[in-house]
C-alpha atoms as a PDB file:
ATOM      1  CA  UNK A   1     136.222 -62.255 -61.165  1.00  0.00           C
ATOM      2  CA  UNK A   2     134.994 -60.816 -58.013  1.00  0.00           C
ATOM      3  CA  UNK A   3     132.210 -62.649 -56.430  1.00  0.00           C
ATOM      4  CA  UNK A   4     130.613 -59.096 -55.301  1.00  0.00           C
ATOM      5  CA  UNK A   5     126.829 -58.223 -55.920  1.00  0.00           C
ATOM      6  CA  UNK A   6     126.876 -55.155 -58.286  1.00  0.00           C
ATOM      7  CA  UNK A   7     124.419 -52.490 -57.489  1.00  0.00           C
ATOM      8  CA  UNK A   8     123.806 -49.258 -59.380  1.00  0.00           C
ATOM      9  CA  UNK A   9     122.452 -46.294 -57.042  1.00  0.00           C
ATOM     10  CA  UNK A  10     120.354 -43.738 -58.493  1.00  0.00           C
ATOM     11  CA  UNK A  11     119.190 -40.561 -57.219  1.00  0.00           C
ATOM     12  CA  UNK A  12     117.872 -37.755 -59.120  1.00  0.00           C
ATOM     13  CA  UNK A  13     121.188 -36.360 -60.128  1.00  0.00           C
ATOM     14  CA  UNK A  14     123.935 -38.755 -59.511  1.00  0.00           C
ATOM     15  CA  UNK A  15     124.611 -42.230 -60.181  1.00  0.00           C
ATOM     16  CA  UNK A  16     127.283 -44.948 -58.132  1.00  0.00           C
ATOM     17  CA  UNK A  17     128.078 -47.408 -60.839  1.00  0.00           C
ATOM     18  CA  UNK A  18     130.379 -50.846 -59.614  1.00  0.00           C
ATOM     19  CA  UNK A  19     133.984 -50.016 -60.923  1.00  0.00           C
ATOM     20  CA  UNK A  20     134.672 -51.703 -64.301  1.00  0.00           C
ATOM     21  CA  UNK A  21     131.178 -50.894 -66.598  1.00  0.00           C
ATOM     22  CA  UNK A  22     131.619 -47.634 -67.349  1.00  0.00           C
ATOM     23  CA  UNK A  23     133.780 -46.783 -70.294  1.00  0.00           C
ATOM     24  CA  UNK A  24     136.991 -44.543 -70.226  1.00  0.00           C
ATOM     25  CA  UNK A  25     137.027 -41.102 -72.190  1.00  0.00           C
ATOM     26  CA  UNK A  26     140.769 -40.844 -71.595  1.00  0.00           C
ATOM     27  CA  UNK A  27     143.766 -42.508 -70.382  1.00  0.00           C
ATOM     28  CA  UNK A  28     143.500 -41.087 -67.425  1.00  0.00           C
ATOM     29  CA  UNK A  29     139.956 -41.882 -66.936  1.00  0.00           C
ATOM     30  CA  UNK A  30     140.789 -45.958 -67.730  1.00  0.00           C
ATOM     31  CA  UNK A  31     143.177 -45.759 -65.185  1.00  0.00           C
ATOM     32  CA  UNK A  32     141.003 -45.344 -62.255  1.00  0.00           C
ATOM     33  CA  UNK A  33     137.937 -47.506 -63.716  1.00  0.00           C
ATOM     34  CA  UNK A  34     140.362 -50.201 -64.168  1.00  0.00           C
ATOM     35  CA  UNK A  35     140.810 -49.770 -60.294  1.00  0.00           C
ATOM     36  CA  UNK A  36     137.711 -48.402 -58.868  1.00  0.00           C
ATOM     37  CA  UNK A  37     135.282 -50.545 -56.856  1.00  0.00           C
ATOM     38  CA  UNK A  38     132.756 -47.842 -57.074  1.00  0.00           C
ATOM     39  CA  UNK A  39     132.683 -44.471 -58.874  1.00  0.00           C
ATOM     40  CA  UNK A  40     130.430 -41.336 -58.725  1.00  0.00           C
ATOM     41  CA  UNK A  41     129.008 -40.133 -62.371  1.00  0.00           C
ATOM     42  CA  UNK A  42     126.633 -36.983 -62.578  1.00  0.00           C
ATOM     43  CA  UNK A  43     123.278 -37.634 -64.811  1.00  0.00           C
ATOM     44  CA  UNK A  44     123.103 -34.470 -66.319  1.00  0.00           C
ATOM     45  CA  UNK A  45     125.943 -34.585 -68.753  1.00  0.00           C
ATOM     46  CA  UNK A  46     128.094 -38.229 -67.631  1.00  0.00           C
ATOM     47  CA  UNK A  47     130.972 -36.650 -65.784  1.00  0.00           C
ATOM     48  CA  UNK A  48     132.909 -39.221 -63.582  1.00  0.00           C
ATOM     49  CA  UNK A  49     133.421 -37.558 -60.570  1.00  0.00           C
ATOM     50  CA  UNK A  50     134.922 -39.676 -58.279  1.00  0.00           C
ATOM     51  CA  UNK A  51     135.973 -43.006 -57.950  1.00  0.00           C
ATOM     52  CA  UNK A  52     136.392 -45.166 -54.795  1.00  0.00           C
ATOM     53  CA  UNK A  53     139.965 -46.927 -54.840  1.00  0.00           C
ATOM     54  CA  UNK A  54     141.055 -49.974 -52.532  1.00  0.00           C
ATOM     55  CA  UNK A  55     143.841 -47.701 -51.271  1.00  0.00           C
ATOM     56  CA  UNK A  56     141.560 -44.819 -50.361  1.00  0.00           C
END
């Protein structure tokens, strides 16, 4: 396991949740959770959208 602190950002509408707590809604979702260090999820209704990958 990664020895990183893991912070979740808030702000009225969006959340930045550490990469690998949130669960996947689809294969194609897991994919990029399984990868992300970071990703972007909107309050309002859960939507990921978007993810921050170690390539870019």
């Amino acid at each position: 396991m990664r020895n990183v602190p893991r912070l979740l950002i808030n702000t009225p509408d969006i959340e930045i949740w550490p990469g690998g707590l949130l669960r996947a809604r689809s294969n194609h979702d897991a994919r990029l959770l399984s990868q992300a260090s970071h990703v972007l999820r909107r309050k309002r209704d859960g939507r990921y959208l978007a993810v921050q990958l170690p390539h870019g």
